[in-house]
N, C-alpha and C. Protein backbone atom coordinates (compact mmCIF):
# COMPACT_ATOMS: atom_id res chain seq x y z
N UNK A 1 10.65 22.48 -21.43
CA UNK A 1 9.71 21.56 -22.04
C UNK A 1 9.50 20.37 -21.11
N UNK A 2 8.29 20.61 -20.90
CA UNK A 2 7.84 18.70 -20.21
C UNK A 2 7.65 17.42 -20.56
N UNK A 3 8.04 16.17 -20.88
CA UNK A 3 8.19 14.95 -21.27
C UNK A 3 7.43 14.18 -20.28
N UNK A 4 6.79 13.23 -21.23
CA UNK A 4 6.09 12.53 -20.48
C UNK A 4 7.29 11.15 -21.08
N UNK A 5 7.10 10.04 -20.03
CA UNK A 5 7.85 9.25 -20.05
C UNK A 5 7.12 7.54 -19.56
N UNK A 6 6.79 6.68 -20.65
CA UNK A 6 5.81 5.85 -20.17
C UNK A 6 6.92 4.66 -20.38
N UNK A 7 5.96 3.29 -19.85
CA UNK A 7 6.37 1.88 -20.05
C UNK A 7 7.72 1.81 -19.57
N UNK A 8 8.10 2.38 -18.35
CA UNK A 8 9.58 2.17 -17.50
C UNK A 8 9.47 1.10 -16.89
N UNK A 9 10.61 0.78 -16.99
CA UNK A 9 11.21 -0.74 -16.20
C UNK A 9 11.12 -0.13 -14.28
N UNK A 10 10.51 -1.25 -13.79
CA UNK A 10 10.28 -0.92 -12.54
C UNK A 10 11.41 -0.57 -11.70
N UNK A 11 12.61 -0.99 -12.34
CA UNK A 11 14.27 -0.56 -11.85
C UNK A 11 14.71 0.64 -12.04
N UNK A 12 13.96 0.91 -12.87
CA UNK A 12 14.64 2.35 -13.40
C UNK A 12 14.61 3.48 -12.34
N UNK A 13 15.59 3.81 -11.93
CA UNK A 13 15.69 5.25 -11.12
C UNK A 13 15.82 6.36 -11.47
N UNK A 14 15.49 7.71 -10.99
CA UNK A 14 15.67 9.31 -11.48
C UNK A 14 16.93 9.09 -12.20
N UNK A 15 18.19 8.88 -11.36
CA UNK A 15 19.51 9.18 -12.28
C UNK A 15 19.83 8.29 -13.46
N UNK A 16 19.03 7.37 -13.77
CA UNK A 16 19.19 6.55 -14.89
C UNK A 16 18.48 7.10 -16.07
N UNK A 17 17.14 7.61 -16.12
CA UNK A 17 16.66 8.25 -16.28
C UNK A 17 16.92 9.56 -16.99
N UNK A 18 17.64 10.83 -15.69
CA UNK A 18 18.11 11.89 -16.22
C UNK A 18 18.91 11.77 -16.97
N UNK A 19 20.09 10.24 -17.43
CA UNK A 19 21.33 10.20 -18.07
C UNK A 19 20.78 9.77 -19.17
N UNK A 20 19.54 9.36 -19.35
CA UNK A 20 19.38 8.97 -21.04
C UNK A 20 18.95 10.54 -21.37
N UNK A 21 18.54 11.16 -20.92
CA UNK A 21 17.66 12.71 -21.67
C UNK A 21 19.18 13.76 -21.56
N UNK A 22 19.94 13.32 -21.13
CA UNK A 22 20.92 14.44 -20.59
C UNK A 22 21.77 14.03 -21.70
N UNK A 23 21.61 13.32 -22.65
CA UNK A 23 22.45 12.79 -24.14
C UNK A 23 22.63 14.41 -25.01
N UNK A 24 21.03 15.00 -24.78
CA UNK A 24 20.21 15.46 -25.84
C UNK A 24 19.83 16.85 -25.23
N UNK A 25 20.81 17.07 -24.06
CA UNK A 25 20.89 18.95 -24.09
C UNK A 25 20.21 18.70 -22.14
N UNK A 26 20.38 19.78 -21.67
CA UNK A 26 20.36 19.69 -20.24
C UNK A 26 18.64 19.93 -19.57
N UNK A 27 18.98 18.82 -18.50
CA UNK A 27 17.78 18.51 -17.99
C UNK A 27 17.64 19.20 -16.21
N UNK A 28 16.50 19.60 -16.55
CA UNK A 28 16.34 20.34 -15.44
C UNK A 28 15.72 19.83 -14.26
N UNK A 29 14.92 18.90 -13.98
CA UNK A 29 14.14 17.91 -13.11
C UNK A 29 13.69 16.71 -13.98
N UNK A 30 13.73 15.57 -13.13
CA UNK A 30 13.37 14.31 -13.51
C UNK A 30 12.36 13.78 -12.60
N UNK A 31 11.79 13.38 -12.89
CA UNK A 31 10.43 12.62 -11.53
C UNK A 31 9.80 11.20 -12.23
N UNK A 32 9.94 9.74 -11.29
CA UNK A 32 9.51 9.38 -12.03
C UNK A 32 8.30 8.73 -10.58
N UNK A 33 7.54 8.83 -10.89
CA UNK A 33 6.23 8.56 -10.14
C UNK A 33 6.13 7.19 -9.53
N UNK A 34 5.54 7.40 -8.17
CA UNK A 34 5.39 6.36 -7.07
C UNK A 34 3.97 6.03 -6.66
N UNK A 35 3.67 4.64 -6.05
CA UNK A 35 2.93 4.69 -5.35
C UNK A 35 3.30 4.82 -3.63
N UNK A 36 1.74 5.79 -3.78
CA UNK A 36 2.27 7.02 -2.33
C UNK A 36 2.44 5.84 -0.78
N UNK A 37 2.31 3.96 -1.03
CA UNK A 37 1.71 3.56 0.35
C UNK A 37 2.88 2.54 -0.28
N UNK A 38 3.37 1.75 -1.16
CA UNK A 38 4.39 1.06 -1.75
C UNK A 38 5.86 1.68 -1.67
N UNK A 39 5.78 2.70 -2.44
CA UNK A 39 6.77 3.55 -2.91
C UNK A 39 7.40 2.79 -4.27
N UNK A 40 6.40 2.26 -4.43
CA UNK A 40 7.10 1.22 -5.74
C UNK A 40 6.73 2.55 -7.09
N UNK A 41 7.68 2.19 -8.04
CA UNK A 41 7.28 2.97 -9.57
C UNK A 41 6.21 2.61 -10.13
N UNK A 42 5.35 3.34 -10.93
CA UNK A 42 4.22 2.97 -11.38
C UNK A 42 4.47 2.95 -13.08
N UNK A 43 6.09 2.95 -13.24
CA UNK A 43 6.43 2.99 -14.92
C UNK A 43 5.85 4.04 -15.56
N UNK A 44 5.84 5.60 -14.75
CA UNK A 44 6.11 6.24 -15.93
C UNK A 44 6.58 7.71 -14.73
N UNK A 45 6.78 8.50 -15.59
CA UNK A 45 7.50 10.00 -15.36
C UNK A 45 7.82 11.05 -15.96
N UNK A 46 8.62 12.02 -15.57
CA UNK A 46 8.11 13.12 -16.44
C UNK A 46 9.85 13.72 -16.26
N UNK A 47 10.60 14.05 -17.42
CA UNK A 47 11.56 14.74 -17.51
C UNK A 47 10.91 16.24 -18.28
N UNK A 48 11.94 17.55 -17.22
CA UNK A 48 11.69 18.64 -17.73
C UNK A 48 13.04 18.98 -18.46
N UNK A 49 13.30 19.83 -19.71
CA UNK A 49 14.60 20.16 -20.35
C UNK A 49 14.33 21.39 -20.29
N UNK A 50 15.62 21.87 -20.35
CA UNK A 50 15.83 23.13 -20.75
C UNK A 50 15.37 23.76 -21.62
N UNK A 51 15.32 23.41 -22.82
CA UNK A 51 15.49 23.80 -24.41
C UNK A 51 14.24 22.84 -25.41
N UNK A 52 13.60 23.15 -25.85
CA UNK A 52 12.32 22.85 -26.32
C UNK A 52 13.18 21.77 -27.71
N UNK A 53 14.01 22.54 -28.63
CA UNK A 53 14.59 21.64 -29.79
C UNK A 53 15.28 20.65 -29.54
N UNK A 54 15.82 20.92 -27.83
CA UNK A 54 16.59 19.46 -26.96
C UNK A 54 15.53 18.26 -26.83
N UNK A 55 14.55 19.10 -26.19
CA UNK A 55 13.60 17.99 -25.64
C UNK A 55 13.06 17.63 -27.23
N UNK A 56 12.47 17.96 -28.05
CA UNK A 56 12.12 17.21 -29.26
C UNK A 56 12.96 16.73 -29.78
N UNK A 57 14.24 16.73 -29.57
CA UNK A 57 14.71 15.49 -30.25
C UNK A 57 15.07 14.35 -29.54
N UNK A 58 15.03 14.56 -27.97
CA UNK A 58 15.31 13.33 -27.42
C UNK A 58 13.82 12.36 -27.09
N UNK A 59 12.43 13.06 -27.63
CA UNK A 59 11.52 12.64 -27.77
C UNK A 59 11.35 11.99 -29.23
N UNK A 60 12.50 12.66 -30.64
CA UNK A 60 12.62 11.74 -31.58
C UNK A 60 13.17 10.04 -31.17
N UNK A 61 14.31 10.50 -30.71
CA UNK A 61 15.19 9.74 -30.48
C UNK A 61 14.59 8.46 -29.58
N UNK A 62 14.25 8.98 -28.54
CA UNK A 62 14.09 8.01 -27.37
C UNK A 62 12.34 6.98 -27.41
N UNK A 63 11.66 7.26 -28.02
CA UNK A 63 10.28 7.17 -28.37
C UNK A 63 10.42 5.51 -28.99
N UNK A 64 10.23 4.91 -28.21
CA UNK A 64 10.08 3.32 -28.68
C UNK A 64 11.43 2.73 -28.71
N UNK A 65 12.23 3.57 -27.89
CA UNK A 65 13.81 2.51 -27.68
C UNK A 65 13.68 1.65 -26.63
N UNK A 66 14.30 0.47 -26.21
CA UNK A 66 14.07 -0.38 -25.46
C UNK A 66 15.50 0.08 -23.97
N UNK A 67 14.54 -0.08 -22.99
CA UNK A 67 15.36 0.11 -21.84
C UNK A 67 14.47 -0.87 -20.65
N UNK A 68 15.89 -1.53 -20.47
CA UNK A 68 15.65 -2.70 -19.86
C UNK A 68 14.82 -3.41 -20.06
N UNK A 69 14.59 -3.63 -21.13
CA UNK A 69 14.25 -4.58 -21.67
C UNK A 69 12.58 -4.34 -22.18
N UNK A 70 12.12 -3.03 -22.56
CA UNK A 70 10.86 -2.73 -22.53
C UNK A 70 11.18 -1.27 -22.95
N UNK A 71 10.23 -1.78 -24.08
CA UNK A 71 10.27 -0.41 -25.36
C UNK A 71 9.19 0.45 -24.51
N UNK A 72 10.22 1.95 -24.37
CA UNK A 72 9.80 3.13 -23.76
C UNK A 72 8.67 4.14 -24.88
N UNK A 73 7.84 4.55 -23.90
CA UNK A 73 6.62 5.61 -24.61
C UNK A 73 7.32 7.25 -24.11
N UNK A 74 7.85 7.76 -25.46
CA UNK A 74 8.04 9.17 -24.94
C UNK A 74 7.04 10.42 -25.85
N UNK A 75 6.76 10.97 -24.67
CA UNK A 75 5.97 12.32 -25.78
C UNK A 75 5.62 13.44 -24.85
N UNK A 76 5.58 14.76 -26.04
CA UNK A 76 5.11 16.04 -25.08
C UNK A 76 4.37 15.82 -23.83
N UNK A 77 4.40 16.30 -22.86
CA UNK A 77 3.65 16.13 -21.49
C UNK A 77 2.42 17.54 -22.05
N UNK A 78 1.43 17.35 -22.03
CA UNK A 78 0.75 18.26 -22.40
C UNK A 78 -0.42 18.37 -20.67
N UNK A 79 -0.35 19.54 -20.42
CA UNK A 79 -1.41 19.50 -19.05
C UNK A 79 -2.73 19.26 -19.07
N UNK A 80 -3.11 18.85 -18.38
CA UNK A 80 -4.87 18.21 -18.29
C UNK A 80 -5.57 19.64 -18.31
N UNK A 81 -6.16 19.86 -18.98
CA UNK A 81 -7.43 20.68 -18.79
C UNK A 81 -8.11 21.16 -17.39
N UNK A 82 -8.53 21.74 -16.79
CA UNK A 82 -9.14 22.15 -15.27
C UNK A 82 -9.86 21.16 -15.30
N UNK A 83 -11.13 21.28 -16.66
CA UNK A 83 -12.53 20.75 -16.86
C UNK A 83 -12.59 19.07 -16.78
N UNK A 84 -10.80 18.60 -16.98
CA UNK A 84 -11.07 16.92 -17.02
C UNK A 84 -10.60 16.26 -15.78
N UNK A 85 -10.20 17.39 -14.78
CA UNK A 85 -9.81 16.28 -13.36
C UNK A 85 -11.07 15.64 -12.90
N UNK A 86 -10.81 14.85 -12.81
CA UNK A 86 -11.46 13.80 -11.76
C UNK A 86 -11.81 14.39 -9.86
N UNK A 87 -12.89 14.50 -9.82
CA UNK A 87 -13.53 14.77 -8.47
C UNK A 87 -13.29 13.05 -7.31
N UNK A 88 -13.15 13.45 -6.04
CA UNK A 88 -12.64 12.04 -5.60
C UNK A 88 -14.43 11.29 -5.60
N UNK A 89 -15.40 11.46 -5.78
CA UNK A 89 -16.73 11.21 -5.65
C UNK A 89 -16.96 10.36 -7.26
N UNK A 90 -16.86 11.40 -8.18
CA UNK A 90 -17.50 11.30 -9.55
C UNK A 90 -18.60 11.11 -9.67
N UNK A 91 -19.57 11.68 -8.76
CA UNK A 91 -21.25 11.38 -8.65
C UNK A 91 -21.50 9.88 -9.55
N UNK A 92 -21.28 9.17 -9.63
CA UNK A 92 -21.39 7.81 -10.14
C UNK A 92 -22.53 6.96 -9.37
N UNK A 93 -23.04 6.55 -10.08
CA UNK A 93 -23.87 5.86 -9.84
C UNK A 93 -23.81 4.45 -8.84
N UNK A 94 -24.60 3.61 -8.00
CA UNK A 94 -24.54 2.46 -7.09
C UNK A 94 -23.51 2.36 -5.84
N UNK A 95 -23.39 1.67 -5.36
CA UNK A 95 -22.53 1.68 -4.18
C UNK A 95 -23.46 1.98 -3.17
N UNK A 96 -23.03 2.67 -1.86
CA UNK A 96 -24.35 2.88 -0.45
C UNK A 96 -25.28 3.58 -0.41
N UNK A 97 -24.62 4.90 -1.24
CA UNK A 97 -25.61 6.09 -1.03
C UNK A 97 -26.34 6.13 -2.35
N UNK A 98 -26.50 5.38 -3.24
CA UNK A 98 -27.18 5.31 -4.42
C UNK A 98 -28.22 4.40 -4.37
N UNK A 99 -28.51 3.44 -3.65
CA UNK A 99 -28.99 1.67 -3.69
C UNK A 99 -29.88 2.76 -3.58
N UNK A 100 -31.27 2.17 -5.16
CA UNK A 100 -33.07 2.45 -5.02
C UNK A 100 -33.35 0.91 -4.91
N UNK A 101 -33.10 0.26 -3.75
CA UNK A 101 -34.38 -1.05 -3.98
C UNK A 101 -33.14 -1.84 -4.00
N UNK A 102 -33.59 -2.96 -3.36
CA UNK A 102 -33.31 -4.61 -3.77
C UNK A 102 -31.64 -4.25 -3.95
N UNK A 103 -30.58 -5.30 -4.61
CA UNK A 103 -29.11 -4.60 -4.68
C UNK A 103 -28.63 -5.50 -3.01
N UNK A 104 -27.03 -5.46 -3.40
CA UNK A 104 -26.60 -6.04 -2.03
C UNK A 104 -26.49 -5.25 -0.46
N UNK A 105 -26.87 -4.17 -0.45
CA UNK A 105 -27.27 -3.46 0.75
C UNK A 105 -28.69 -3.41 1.48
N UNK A 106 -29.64 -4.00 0.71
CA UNK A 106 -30.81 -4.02 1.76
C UNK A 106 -31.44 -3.14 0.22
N UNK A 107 -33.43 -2.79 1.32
CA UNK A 107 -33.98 -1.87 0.11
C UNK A 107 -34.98 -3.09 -0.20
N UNK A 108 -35.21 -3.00 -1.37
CA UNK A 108 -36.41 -4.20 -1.81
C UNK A 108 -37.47 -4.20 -1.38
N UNK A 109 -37.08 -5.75 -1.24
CA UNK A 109 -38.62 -6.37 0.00
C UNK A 109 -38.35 -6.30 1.54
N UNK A 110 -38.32 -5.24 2.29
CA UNK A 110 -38.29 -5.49 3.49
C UNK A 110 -39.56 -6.16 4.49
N UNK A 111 -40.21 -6.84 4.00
CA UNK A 111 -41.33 -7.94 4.32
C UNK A 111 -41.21 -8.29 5.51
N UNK A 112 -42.46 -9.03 6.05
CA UNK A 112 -42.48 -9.83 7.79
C UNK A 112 -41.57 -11.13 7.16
N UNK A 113 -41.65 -11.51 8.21
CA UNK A 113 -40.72 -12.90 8.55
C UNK A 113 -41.58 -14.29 8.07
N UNK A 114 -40.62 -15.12 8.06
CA UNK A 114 -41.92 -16.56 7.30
C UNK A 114 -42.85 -17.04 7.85
């Protein structure tokens, strides 16, 4: 079973981590997520368990307890859909290759001089 694991204390490390879920039946990987250019925590992560009735109860259990000082978000890790990732583009609208007219890149009035 996959756990999602939110609102972590920026101290918090994997083995601190694996020892609160490892109360509540055996844990098989712990990860708790970085930024890739910092390496700092981004406060949240994902414990995997063994045992599905382990992991729901340490998702009873652990779900709004305070660690270090900041009440933790625990719940099923459920996977994103194919259909909802995010493209690195998102055809979105404005920015360089969008400007019709006028806007802080040029376009508009390209007129003679005074």
């Amino acid at each position: 079973m996959n756990i999602f694991v939110g609102s972590l204390p920026f101290s918090l490390d994997e083995a601190d981590l694996r020892a609160s879920f490892e109360v509540y039946g055996e844990v098989t990987s712990v990860k708790i997520i970085t930024d890739k250019f910092t390496g700092r925590s981004k406060g949240f992560g994902f414990v995997e368990m063994e045992n599905e009735a382990d992991g729901l109860k340490a998702i009873e259990e652990l779900n709004g307890a305070t660690v270090g000082g900041r009440a933790i978000v625990v719940n099923k890790s459920e996977p994103k859909p194919e259909g909802e990732r995010r493209s690195f583009n998102n055809n979105r609208s404005g920015g360089y290759g969008n400007n019709r007219g006028g806007g802080n890149f040029g376009g508009g009035n390209r007129g003679g001089r005074y």
